[in-house]
PDB file of N, CA and C in Angstrom:
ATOM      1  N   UNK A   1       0.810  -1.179   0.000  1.00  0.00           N
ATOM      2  CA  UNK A   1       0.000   0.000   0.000  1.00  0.00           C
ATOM      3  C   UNK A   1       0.867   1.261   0.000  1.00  0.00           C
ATOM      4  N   UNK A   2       2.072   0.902   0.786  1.00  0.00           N
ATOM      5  CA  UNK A   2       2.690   2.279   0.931  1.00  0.00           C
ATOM      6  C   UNK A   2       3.623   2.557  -0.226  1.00  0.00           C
ATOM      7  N   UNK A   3       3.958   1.514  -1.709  1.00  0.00           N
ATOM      8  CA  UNK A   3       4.699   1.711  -2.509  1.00  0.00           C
ATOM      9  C   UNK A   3       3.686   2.215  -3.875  1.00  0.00           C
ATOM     10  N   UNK A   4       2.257   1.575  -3.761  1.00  0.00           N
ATOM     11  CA  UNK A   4       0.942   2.535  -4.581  1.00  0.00           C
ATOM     12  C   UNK A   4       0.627   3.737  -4.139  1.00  0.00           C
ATOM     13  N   UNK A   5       1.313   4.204  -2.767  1.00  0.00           N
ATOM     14  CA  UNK A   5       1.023   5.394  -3.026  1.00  0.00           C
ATOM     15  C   UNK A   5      -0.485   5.584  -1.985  1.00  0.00           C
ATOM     16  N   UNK A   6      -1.117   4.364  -1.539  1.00  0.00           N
ATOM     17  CA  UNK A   6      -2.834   4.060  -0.903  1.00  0.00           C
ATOM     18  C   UNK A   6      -2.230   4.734   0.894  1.00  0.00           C
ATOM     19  N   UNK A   7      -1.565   4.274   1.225  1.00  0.00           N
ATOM     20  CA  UNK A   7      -1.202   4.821   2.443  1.00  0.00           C
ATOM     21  C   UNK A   7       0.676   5.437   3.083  1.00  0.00           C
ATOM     22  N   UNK A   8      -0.249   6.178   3.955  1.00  0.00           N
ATOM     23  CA  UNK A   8       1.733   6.842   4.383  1.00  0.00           C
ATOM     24  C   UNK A   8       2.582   5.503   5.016  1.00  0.00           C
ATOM     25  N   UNK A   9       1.326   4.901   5.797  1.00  0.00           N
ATOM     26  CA  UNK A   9       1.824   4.079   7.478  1.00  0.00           C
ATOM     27  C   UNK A   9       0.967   2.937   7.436  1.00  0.00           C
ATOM     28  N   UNK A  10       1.414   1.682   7.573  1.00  0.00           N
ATOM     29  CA  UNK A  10       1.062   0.549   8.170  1.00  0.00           C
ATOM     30  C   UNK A  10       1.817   0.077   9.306  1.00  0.00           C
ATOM     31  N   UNK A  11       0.416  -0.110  10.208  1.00  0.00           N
ATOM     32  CA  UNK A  11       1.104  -0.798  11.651  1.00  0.00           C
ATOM     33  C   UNK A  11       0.771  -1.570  11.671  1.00  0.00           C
ATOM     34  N   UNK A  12       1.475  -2.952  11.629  1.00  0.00           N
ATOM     35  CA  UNK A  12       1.013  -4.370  12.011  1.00  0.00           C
ATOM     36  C   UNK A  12       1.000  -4.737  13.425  1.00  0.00           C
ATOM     37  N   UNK A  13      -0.127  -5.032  13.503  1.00  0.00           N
ATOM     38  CA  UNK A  13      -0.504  -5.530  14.587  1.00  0.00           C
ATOM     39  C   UNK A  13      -0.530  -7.481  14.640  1.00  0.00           C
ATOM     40  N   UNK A  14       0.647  -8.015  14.750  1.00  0.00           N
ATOM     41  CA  UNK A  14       0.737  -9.646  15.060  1.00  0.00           C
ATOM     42  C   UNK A  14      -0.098  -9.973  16.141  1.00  0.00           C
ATOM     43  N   UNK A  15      -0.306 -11.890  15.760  1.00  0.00           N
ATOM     44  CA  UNK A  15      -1.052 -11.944  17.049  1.00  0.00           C
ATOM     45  C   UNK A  15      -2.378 -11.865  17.678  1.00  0.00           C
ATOM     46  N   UNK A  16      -3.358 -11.013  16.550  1.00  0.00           N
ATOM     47  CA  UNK A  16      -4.462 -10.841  17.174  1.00  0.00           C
ATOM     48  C   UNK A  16      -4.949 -12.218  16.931  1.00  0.00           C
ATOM     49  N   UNK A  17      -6.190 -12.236  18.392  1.00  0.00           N
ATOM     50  CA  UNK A  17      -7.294 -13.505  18.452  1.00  0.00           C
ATOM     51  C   UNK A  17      -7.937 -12.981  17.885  1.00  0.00           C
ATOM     52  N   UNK A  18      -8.729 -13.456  16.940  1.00  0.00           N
ATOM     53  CA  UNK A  18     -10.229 -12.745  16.608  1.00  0.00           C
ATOM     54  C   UNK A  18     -11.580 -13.599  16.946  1.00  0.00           C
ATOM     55  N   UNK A  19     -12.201 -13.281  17.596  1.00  0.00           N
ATOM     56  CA  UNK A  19     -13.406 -14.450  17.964  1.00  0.00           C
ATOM     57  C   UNK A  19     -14.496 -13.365  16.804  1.00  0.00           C
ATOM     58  N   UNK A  20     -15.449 -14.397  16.219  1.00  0.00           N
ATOM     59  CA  UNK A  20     -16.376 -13.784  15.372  1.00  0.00           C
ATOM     60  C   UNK A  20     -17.232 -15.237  15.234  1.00  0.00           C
ATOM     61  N   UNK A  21     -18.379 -14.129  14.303  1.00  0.00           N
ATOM     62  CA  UNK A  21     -19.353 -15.147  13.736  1.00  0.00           C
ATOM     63  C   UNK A  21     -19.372 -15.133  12.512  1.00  0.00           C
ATOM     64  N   UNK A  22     -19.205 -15.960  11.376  1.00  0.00           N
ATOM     65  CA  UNK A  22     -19.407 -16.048   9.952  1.00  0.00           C
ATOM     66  C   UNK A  22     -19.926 -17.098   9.568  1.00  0.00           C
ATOM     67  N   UNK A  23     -20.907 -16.681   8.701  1.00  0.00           N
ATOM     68  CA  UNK A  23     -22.007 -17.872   8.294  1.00  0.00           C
ATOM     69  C   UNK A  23     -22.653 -18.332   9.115  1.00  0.00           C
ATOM     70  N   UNK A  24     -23.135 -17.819  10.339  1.00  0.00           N
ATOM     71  CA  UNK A  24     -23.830 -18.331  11.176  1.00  0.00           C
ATOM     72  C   UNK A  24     -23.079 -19.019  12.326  1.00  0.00           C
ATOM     73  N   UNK A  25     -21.258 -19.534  12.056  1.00  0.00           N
ATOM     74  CA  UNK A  25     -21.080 -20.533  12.991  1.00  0.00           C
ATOM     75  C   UNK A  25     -19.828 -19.267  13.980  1.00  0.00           C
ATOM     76  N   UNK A  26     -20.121 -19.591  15.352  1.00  0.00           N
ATOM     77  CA  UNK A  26     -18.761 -19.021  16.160  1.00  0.00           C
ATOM     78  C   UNK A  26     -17.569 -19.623  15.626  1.00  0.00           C
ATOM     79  N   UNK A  27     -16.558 -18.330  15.479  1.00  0.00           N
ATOM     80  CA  UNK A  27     -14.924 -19.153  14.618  1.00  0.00           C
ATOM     81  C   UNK A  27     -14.070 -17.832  15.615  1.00  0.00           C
ATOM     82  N   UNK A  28     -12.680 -18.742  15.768  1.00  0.00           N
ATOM     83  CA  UNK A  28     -11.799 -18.026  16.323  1.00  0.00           C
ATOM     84  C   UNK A  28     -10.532 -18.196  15.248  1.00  0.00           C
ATOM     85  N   UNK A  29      -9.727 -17.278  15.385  1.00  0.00           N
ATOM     86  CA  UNK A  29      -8.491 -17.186  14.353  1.00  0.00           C
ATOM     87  C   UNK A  29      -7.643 -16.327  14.799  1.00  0.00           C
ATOM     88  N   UNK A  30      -6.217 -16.716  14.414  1.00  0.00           N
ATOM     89  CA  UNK A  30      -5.152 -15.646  14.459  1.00  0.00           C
ATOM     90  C   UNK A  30      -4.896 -15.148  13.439  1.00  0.00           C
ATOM     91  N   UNK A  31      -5.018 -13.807  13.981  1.00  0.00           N
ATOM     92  CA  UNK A  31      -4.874 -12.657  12.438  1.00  0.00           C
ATOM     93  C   UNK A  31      -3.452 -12.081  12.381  1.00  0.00           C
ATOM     94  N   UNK A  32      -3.462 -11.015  11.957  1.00  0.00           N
ATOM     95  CA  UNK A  32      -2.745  -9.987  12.012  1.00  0.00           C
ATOM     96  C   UNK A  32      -3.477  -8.870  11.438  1.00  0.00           C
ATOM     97  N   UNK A  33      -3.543  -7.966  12.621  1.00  0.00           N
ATOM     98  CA  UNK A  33      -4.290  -6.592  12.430  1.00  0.00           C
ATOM     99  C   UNK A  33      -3.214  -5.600  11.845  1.00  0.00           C
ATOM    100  N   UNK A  34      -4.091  -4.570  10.716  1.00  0.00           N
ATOM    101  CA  UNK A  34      -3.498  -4.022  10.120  1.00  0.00           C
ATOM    102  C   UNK A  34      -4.043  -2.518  10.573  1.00  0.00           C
ATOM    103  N   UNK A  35      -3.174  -1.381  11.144  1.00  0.00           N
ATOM    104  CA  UNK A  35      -4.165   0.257  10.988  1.00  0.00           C
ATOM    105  C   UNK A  35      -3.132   0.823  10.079  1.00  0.00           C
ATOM    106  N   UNK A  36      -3.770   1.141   9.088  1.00  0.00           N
ATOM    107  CA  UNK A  36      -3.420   2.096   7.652  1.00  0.00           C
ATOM    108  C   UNK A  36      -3.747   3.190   7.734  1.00  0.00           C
ATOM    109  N   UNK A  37      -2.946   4.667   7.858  1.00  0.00           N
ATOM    110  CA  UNK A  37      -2.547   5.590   7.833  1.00  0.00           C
ATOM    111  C   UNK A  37      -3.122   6.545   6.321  1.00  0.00           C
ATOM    112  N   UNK A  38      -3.509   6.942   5.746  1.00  0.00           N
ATOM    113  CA  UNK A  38      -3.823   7.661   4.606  1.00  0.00           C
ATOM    114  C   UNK A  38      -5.023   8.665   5.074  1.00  0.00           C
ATOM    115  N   UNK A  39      -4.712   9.309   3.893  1.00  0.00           N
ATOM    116  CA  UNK A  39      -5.965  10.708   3.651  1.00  0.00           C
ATOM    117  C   UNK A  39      -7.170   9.845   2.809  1.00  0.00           C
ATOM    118  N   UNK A  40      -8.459  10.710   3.502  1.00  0.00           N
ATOM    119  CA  UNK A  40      -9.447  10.530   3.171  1.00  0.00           C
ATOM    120  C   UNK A  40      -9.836  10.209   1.826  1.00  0.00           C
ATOM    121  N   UNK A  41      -9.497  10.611   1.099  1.00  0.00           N
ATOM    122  CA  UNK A  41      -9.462  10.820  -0.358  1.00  0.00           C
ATOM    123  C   UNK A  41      -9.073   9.473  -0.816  1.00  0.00           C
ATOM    124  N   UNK A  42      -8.163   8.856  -0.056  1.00  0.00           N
ATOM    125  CA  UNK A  42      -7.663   7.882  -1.002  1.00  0.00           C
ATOM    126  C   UNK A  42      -8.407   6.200   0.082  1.00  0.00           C
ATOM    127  N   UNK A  43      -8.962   6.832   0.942  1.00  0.00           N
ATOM    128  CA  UNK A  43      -9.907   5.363   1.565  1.00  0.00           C
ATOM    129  C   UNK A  43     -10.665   4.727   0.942  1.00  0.00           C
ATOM    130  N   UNK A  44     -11.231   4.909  -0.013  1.00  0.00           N
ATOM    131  CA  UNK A  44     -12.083   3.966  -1.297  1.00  0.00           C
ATOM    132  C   UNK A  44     -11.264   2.860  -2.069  1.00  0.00           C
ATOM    133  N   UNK A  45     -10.161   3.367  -2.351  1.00  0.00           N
ATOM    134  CA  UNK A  45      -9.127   3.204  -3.785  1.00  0.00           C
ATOM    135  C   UNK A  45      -8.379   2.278  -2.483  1.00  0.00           C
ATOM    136  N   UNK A  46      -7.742   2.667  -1.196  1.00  0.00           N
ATOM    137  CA  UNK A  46      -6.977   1.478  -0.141  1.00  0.00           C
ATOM    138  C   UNK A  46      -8.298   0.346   0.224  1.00  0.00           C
ATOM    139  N   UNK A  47      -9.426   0.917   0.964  1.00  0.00           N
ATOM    140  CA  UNK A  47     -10.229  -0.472   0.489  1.00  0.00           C
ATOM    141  C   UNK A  47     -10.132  -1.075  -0.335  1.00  0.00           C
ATOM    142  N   UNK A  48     -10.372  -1.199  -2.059  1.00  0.00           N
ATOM    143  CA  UNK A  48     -10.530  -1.627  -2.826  1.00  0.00           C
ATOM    144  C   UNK A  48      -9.302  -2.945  -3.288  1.00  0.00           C
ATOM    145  N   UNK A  49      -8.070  -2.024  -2.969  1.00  0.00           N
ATOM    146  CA  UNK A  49      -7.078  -3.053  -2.712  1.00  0.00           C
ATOM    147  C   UNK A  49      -6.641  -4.006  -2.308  1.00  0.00           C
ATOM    148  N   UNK A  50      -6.890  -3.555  -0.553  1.00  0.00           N
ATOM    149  CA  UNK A  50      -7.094  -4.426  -0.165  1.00  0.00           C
ATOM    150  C   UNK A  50      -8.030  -5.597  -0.121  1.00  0.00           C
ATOM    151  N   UNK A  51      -8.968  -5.640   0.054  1.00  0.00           N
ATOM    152  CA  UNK A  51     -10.072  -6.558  -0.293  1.00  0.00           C
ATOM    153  C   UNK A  51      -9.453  -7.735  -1.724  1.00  0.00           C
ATOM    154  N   UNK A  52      -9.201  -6.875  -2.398  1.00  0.00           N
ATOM    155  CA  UNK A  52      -8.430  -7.325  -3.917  1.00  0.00           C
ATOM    156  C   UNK A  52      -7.216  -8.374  -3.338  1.00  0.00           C
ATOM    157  N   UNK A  53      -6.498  -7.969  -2.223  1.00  0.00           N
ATOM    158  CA  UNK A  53      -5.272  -8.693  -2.382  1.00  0.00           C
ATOM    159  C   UNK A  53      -5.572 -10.011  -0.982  1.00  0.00           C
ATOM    160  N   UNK A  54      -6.461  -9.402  -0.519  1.00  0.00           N
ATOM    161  CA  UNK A  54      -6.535 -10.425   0.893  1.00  0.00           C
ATOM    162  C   UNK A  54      -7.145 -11.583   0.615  1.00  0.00           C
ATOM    163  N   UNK A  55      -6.895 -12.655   1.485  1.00  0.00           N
ATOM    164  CA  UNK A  55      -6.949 -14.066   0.571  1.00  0.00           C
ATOM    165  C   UNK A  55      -7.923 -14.540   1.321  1.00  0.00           C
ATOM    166  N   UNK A  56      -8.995 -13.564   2.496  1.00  0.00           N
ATOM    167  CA  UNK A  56     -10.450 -14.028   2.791  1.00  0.00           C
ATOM    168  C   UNK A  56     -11.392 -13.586   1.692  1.00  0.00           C
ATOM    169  N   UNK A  57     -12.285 -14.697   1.395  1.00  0.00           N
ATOM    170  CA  UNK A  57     -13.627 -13.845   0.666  1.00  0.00           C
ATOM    171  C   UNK A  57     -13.694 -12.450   0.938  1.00  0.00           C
ATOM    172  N   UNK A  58     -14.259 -12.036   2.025  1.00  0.00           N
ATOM    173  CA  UNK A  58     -14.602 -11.299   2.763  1.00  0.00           C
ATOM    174  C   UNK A  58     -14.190  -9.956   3.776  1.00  0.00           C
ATOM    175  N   UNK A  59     -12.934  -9.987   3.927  1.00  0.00           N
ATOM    176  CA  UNK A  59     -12.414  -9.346   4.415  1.00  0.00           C
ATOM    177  C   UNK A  59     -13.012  -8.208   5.537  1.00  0.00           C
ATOM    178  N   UNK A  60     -12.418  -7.992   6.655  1.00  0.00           N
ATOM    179  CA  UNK A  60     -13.112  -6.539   7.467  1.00  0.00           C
ATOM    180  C   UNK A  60     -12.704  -5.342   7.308  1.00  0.00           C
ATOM    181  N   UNK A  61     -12.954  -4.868   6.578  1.00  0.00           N
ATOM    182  CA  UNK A  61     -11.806  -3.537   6.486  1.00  0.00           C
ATOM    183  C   UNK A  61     -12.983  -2.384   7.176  1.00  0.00           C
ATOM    184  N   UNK A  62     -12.630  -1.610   7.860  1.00  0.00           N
ATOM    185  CA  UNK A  62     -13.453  -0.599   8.796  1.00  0.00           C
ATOM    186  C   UNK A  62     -12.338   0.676   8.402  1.00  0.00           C
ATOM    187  N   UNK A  63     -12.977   1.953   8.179  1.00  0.00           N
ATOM    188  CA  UNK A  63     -12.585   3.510   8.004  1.00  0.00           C
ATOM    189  C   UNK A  63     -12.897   4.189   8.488  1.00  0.00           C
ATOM    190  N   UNK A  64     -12.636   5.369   8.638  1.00  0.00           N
ATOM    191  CA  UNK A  64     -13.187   6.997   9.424  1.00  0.00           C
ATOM    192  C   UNK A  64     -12.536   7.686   9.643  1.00  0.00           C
ATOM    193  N   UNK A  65     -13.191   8.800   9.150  1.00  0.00           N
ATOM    194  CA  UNK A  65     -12.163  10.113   9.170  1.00  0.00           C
ATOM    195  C   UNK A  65     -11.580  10.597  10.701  1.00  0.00           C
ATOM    196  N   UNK A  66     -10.607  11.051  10.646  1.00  0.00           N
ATOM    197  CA  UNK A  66     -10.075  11.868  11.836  1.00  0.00           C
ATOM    198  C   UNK A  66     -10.580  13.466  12.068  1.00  0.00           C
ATOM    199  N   UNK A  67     -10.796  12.648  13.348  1.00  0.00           N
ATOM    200  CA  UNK A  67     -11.666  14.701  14.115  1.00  0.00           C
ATOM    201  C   UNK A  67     -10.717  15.274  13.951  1.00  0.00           C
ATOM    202  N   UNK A  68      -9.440  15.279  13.997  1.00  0.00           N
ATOM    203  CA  UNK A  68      -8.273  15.608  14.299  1.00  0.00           C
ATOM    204  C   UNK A  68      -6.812  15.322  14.338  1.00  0.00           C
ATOM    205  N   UNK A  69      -6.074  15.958  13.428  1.00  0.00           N
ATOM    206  CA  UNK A  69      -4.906  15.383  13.391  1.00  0.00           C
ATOM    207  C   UNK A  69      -3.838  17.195  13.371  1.00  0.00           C
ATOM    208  N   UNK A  70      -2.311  16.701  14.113  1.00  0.00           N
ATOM    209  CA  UNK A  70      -1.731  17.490  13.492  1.00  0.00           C
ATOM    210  C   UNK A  70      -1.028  17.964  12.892  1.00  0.00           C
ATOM    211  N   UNK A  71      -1.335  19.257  12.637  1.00  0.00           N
ATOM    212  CA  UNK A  71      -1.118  20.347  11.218  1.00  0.00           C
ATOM    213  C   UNK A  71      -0.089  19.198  10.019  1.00  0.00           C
ATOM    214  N   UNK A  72       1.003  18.841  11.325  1.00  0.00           N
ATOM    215  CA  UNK A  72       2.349  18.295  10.176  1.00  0.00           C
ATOM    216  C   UNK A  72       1.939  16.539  10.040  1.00  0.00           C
ATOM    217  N   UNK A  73       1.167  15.937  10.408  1.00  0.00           N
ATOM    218  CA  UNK A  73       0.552  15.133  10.609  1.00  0.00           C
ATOM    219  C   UNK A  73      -0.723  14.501   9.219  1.00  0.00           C
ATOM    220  N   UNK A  74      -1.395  15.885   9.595  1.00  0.00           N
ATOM    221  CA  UNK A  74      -2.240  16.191   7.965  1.00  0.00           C
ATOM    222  C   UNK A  74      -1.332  16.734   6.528  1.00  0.00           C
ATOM    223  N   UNK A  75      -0.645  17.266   7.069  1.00  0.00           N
ATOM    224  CA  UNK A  75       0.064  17.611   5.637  1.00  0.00           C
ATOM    225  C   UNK A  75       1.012  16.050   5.611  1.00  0.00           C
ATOM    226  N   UNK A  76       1.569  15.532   5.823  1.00  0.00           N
ATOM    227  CA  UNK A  76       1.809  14.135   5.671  1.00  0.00           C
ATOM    228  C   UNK A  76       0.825  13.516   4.914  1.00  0.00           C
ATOM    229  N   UNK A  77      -0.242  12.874   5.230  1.00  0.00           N
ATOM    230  CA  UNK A  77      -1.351  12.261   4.821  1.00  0.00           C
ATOM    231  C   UNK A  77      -1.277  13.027   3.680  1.00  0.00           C
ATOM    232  N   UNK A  78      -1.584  14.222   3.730  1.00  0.00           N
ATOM    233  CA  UNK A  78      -2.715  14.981   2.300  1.00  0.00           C
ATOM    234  C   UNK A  78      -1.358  14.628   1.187  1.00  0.00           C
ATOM    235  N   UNK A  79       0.165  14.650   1.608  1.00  0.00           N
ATOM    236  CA  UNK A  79       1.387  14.639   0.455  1.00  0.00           C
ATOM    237  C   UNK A  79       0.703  13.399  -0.288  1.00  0.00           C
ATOM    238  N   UNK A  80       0.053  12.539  -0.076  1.00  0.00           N
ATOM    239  CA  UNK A  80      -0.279  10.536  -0.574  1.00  0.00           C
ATOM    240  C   UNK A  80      -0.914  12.050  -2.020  1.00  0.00           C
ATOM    241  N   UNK A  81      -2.158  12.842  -1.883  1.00  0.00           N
ATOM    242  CA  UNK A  81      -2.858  13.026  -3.274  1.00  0.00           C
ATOM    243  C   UNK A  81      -1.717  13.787  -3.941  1.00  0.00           C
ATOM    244  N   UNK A  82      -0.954  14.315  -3.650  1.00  0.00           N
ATOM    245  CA  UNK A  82      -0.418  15.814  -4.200  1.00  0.00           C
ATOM    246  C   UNK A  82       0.057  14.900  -5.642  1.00  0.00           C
TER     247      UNK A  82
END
């Protein structure tokens, strides 16, 4: 993501349990959690990717904008459209 240009920052998160429900049945799994770093603008186009490259059907990918970030923080992010 960060060599397309989709995000500044990936933090891997190893290790996670994930307890869930899919298809109806309780399933537990070890993941690895991912939080991806990018400007708003480009959260459609990093979904899309991902989903594309991840090797569940299904994938969870969750977004939302920031109330707040700073100044040098946002200008980071916003450099991904320039």
């Amino acid at each position: 993501m960060l060599d397309e240009r989709l995000a500044a920052c990936a933090n891997m998160l190893p290790g996670v349990e994930s307890h869930f429900v899919w298809q109806g049945e309780r399933e537990k799994a070890e993941e690895v959690g991912v939080l991806f770093k990018t400007d708003l603008a480009l959260l459609d186009a990093l979904s899309a990717r991902v989903c594309a490259l991840h090797p569940y059907d299904e994938p969870a990918f969750l977004g939302w904008a920031c109330d707040h970030a700073a100044p040098a923080t946002a200008a980071w992010l916003g450099a991904l459209t320039a």
